[in-house]
PDB file of N, CA and C in Angstrom:
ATOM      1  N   UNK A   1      53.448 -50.552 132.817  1.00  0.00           N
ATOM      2  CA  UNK A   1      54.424 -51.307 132.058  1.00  0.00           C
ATOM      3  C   UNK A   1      54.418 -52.743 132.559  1.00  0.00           C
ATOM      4  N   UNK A   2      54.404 -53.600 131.787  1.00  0.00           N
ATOM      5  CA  UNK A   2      54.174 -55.184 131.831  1.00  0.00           C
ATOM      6  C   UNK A   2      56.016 -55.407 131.990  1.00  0.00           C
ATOM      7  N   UNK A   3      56.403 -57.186 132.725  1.00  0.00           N
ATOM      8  CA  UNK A   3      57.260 -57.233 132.111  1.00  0.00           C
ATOM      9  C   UNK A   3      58.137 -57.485 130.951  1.00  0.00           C
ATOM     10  N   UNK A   4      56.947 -57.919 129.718  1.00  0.00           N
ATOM     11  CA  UNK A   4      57.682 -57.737 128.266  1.00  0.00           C
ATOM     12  C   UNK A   4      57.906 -56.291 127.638  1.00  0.00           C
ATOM     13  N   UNK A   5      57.331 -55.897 128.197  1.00  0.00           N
ATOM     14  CA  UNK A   5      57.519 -54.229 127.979  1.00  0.00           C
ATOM     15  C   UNK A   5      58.862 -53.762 128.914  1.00  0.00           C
ATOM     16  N   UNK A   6      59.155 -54.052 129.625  1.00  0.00           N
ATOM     17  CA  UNK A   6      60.524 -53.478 130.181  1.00  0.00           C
ATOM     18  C   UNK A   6      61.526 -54.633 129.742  1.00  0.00           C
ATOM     19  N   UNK A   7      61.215 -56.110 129.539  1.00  0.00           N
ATOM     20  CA  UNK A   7      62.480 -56.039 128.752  1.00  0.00           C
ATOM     21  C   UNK A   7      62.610 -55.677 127.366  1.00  0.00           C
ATOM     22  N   UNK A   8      61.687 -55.077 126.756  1.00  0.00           N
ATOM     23  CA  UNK A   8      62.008 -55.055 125.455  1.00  0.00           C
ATOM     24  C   UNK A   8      62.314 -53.532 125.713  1.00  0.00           C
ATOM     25  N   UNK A   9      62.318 -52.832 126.888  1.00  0.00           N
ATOM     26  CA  UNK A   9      63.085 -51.394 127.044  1.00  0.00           C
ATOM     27  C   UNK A   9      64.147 -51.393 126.986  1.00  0.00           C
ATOM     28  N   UNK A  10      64.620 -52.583 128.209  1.00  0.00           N
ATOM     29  CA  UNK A  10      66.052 -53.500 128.443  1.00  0.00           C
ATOM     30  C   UNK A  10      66.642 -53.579 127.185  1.00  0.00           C
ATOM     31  N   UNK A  11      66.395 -53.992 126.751  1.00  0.00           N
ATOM     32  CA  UNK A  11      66.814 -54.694 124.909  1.00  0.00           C
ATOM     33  C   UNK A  11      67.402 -53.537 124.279  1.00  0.00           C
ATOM     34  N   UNK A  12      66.549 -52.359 124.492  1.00  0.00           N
ATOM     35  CA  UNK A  12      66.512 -51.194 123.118  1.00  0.00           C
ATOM     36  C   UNK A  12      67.355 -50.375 123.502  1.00  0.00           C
ATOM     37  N   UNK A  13      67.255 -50.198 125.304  1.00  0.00           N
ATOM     38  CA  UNK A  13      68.478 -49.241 125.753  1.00  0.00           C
ATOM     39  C   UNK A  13      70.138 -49.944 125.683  1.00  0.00           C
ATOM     40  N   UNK A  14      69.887 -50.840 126.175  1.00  0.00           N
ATOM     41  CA  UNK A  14      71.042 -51.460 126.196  1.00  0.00           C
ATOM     42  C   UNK A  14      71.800 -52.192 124.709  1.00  0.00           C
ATOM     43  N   UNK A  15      70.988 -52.205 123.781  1.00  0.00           N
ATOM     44  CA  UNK A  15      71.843 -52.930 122.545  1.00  0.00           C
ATOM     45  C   UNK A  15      71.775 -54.241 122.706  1.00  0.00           C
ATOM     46  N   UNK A  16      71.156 -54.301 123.935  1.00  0.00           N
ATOM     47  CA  UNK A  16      71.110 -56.255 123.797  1.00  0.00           C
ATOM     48  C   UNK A  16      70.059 -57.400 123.295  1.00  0.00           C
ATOM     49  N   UNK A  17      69.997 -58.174 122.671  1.00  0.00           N
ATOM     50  CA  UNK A  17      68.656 -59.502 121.787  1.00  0.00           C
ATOM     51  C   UNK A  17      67.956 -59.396 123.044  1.00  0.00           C
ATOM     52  N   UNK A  18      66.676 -59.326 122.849  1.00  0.00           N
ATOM     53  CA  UNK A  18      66.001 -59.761 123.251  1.00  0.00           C
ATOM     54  C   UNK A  18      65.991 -60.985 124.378  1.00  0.00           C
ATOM     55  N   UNK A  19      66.569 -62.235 123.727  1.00  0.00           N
ATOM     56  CA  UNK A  19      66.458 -63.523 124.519  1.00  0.00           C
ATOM     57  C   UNK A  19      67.444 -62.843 125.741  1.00  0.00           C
ATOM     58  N   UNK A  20      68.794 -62.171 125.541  1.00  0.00           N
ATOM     59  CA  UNK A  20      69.885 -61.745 126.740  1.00  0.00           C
ATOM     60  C   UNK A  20      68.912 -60.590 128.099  1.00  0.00           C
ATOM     61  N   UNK A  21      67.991 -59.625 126.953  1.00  0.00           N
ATOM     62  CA  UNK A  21      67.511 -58.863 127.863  1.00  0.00           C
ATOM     63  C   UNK A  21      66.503 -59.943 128.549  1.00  0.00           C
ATOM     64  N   UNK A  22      65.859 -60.684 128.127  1.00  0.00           N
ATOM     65  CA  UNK A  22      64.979 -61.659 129.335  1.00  0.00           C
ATOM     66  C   UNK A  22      65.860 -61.743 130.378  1.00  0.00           C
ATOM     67  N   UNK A  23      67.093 -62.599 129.780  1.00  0.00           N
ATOM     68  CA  UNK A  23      68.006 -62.962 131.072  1.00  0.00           C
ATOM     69  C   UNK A  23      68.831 -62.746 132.391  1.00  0.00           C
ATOM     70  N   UNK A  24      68.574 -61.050 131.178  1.00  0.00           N
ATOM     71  CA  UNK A  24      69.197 -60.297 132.783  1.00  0.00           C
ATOM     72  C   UNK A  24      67.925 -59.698 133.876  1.00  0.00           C
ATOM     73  N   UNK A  25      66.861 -59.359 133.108  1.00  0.00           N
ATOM     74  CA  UNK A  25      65.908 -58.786 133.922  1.00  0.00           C
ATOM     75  C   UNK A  25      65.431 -60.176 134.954  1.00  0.00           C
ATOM     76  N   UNK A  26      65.385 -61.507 134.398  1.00  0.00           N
ATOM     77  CA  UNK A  26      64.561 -62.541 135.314  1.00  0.00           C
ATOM     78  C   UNK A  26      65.665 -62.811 136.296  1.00  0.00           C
ATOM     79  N   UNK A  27      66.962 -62.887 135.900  1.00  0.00           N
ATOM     80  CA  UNK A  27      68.185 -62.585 137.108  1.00  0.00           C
ATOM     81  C   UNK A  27      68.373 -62.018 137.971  1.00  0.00           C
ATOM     82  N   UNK A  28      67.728 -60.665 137.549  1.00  0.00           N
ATOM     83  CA  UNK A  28      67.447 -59.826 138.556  1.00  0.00           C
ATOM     84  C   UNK A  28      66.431 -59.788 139.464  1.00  0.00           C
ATOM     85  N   UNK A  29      65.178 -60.083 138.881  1.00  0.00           N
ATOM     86  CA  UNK A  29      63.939 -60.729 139.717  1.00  0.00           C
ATOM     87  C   UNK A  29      64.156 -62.144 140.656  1.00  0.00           C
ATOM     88  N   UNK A  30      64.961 -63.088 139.920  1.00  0.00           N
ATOM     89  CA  UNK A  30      65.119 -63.780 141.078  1.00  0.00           C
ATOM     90  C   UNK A  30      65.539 -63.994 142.085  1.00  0.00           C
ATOM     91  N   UNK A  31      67.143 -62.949 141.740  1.00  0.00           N
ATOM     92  CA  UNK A  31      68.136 -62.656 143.050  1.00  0.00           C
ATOM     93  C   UNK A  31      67.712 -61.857 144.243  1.00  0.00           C
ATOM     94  N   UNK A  32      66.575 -61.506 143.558  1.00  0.00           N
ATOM     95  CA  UNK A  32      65.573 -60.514 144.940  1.00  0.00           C
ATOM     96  C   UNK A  32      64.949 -61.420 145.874  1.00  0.00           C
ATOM     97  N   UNK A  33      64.373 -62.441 144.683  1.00  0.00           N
ATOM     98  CA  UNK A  33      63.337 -63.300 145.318  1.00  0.00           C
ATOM     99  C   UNK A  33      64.111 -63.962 146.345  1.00  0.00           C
ATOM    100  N   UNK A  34      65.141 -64.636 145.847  1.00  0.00           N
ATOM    101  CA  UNK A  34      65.942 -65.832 146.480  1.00  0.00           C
ATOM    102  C   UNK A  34      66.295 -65.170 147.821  1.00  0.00           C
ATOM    103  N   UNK A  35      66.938 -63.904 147.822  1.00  0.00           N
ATOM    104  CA  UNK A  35      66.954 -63.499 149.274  1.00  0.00           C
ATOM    105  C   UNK A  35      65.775 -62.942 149.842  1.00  0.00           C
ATOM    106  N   UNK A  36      64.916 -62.496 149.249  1.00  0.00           N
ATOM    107  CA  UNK A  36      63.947 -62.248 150.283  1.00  0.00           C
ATOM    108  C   UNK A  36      63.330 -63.528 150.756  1.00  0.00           C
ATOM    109  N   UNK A  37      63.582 -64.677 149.973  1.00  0.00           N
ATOM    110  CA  UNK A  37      62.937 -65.721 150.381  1.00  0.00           C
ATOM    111  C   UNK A  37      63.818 -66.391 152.035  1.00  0.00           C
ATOM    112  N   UNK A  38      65.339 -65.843 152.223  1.00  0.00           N
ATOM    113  CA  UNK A  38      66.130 -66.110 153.288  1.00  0.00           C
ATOM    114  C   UNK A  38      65.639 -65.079 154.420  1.00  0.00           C
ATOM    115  N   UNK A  39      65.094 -63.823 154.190  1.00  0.00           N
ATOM    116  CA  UNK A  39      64.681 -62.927 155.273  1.00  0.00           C
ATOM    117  C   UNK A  39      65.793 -61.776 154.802  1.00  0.00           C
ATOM    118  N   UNK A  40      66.557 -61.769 153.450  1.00  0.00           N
ATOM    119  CA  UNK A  40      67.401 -60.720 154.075  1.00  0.00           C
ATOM    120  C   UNK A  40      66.615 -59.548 153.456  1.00  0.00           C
ATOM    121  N   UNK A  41      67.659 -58.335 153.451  1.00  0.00           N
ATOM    122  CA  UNK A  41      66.681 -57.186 152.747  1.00  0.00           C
ATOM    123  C   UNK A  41      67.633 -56.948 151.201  1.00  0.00           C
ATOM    124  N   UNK A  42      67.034 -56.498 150.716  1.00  0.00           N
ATOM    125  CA  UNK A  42      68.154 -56.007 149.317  1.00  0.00           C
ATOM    126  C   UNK A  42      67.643 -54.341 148.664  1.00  0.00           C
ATOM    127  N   UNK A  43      68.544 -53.721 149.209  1.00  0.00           N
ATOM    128  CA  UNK A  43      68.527 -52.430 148.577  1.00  0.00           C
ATOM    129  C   UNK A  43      69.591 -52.061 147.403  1.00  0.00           C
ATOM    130  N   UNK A  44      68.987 -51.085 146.719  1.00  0.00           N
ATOM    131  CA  UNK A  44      69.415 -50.582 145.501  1.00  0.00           C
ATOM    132  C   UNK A  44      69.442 -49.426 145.824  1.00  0.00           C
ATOM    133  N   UNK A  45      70.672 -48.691 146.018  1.00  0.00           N
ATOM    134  CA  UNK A  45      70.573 -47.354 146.097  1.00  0.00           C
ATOM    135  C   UNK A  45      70.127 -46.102 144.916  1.00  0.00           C
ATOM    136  N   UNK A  46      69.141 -45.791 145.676  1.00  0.00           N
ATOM    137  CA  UNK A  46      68.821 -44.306 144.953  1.00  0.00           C
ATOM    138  C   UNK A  46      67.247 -45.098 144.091  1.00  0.00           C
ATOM    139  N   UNK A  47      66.900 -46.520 144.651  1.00  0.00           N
ATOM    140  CA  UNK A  47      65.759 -46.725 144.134  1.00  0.00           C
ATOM    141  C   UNK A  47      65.077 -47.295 145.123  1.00  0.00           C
ATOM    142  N   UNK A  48      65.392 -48.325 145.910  1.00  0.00           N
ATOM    143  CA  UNK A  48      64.719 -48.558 147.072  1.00  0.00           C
ATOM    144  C   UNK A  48      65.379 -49.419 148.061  1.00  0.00           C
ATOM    145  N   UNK A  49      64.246 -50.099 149.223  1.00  0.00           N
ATOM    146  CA  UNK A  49      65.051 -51.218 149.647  1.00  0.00           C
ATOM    147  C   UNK A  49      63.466 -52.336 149.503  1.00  0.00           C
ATOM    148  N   UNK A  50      63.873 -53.722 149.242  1.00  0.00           N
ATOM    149  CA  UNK A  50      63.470 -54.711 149.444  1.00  0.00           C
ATOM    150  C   UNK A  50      63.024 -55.475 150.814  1.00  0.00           C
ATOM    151  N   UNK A  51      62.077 -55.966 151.016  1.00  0.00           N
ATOM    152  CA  UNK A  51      62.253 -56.678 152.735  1.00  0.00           C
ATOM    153  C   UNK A  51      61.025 -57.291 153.329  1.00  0.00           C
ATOM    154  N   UNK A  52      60.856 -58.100 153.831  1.00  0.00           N
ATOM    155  CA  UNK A  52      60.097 -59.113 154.074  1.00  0.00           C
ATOM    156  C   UNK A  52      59.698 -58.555 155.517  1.00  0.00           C
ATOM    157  N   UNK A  53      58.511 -58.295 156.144  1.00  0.00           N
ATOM    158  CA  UNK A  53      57.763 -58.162 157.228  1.00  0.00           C
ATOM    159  C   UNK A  53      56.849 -59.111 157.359  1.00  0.00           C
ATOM    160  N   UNK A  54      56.931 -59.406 158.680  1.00  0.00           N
ATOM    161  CA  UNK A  54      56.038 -60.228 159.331  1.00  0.00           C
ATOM    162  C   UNK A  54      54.578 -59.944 159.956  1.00  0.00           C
ATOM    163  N   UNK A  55      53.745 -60.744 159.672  1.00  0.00           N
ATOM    164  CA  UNK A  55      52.408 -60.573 160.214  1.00  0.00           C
ATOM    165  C   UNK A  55      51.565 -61.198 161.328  1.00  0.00           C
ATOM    166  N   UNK A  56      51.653 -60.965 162.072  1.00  0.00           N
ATOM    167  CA  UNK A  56      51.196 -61.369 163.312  1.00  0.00           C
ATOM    168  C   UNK A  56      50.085 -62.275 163.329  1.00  0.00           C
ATOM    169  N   UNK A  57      49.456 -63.180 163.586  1.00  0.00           N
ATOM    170  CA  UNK A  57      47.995 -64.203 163.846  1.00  0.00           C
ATOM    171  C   UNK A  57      46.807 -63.190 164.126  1.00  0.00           C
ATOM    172  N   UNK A  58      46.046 -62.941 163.582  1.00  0.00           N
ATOM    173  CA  UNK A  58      44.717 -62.588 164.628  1.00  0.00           C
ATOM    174  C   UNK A  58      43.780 -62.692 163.756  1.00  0.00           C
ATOM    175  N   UNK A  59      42.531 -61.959 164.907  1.00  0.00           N
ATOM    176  CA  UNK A  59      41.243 -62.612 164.311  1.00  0.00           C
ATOM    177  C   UNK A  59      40.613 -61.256 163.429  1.00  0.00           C
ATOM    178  N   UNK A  60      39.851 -62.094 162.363  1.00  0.00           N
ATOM    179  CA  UNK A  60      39.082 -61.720 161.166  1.00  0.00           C
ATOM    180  C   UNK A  60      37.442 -61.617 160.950  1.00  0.00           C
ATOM    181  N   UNK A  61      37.003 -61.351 160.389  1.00  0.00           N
ATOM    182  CA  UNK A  61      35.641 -61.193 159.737  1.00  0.00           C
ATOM    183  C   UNK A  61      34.908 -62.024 158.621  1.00  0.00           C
ATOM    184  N   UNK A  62      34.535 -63.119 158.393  1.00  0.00           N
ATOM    185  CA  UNK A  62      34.157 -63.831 157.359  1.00  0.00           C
ATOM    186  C   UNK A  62      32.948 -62.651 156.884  1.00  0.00           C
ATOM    187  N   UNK A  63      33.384 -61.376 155.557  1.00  0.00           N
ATOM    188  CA  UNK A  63      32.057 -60.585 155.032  1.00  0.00           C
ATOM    189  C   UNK A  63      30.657 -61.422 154.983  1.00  0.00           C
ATOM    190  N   UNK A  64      30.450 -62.490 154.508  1.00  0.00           N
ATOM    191  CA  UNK A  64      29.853 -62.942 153.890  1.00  0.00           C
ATOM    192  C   UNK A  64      28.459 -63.265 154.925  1.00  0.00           C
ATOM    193  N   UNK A  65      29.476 -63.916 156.083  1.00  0.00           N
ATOM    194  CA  UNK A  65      28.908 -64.229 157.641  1.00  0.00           C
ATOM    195  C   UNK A  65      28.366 -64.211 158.511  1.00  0.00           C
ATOM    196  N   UNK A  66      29.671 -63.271 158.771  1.00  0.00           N
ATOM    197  CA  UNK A  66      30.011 -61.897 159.689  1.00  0.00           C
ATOM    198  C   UNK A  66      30.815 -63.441 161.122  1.00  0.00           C
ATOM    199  N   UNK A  67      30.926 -64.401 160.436  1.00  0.00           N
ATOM    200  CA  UNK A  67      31.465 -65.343 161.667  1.00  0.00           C
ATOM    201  C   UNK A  67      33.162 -65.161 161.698  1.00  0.00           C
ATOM    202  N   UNK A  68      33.287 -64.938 163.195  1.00  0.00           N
ATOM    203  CA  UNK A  68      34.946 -64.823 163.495  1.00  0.00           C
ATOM    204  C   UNK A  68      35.869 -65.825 162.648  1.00  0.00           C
ATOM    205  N   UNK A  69      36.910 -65.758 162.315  1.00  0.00           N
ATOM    206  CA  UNK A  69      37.850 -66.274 161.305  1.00  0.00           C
ATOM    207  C   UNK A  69      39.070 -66.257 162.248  1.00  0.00           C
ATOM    208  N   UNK A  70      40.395 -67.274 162.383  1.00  0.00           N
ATOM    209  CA  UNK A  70      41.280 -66.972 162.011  1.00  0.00           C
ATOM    210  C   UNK A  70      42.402 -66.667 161.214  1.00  0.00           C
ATOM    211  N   UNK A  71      43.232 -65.904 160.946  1.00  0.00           N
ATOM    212  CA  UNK A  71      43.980 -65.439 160.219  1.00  0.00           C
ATOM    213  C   UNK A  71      45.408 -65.924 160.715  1.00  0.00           C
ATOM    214  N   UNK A  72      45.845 -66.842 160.103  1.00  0.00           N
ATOM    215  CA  UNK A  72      47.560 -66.989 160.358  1.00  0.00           C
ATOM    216  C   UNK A  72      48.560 -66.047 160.132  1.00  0.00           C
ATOM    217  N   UNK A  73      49.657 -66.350 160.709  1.00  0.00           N
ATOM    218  CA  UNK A  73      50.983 -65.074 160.892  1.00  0.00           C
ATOM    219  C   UNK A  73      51.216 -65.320 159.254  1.00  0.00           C
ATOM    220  N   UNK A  74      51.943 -64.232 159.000  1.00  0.00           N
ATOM    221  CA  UNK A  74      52.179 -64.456 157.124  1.00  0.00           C
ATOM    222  C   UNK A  74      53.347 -63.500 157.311  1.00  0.00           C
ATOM    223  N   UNK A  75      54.095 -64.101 156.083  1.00  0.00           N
ATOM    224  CA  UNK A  75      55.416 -63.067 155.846  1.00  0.00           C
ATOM    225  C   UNK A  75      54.679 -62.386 154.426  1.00  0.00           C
ATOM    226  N   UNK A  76      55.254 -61.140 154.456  1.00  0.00           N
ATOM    227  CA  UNK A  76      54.731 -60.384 152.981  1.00  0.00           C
ATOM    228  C   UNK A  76      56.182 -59.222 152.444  1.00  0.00           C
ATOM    229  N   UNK A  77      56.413 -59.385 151.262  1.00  0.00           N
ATOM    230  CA  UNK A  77      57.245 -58.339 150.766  1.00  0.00           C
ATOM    231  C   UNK A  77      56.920 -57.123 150.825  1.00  0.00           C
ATOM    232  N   UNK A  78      58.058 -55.925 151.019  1.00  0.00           N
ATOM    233  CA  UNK A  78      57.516 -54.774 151.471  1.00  0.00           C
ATOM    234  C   UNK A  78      58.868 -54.327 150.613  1.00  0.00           C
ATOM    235  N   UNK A  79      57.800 -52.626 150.204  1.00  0.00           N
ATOM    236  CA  UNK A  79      59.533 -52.178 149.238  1.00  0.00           C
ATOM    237  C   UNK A  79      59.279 -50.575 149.270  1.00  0.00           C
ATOM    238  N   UNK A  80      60.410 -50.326 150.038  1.00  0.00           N
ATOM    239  CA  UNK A  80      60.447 -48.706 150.356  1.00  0.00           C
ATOM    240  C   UNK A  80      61.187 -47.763 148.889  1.00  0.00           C
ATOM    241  N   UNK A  81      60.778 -46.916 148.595  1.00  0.00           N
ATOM    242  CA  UNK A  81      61.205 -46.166 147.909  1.00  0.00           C
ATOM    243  C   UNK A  81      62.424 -45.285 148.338  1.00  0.00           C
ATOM    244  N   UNK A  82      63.180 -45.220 147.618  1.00  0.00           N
ATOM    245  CA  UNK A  82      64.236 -44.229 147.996  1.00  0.00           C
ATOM    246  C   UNK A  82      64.193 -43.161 147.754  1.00  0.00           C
ATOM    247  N   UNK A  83      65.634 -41.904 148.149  1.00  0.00           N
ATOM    248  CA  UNK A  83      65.186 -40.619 148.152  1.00  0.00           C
ATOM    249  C   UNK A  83      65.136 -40.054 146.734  1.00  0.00           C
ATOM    250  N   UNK A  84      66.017 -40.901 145.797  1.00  0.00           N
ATOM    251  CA  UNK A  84      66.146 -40.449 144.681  1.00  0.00           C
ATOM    252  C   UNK A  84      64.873 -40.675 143.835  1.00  0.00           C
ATOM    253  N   UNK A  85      64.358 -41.525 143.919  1.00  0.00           N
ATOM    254  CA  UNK A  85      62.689 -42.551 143.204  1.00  0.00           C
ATOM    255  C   UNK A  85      62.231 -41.741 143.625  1.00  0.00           C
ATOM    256  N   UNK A  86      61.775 -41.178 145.131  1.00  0.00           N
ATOM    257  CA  UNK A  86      60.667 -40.232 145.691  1.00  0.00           C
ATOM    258  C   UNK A  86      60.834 -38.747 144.643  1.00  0.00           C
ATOM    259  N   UNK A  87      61.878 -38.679 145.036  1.00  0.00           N
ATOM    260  CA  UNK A  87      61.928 -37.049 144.153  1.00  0.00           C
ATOM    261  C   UNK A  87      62.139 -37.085 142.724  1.00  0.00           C
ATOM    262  N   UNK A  88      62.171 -37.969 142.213  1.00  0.00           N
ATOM    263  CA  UNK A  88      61.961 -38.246 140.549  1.00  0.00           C
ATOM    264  C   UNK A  88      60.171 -38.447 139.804  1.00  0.00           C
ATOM    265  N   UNK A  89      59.354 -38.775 140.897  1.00  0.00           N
ATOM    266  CA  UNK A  89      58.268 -39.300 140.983  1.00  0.00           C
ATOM    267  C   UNK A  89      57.385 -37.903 141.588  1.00  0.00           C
ATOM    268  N   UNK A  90      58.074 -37.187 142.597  1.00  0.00           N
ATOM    269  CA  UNK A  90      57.621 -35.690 142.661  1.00  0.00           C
ATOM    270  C   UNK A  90      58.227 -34.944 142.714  1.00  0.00           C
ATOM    271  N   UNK A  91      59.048 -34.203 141.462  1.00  0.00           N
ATOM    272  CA  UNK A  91      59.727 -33.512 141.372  1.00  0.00           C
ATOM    273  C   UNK A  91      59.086 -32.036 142.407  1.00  0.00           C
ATOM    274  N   UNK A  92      60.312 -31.216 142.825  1.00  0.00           N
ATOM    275  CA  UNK A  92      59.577 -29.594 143.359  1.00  0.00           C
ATOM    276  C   UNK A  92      59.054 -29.060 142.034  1.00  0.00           C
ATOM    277  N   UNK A  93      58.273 -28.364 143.037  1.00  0.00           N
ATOM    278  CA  UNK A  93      57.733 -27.236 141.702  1.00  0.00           C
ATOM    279  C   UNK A  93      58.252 -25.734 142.386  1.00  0.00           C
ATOM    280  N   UNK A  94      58.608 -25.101 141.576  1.00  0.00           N
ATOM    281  CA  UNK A  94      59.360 -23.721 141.496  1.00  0.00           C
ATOM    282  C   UNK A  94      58.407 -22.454 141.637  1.00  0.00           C
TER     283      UNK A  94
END
């Protein structure tokens, strides 16, 4: 699913135009962004949590090479699934 495809899910479940469902879904994408962009975490219960991990400096592999590289520390988004997402995604089998 793309995101014009979930807001136009947005749209159909909810009863709302189109232009409103953009607005709430990119609202929602940004209010994630904006704090993960501060370091905090943002969870949604029963779907996941949000959160920024850090990456340490070290050394690399140029494939091409094979000459040592360094690699700078990097922050990267990380997003845990919750218990409810996990077991919706694999339900038991009986």
């Amino acid at each position: 699913m793309k995101k014009g495809e979930l807001i136009a899910e947005f749209a159909k479940r909810t009863e709302m135009s189109s232009a409103a469902a953009n607005a709430a879904v990119n609202t929602v994408i940004d209010i994630i962004t904006e704090r993960l962009k501060k370091g905090d975490t943002v969870g949604i219960t029963g779907f996941g949590t949000f959160s920024v991990t850090k990456r340490a400096a070290r050394k690399g592999r140029n494939p091409a090479t094979g000459d040592v590289i360094k690699i700078a520390a990097s922050k990267t988004p990380r997003f845990a699934a919750g218990a409810t997402l996990k077991a919706a995604v694999n339900p038991k089998k009986k």
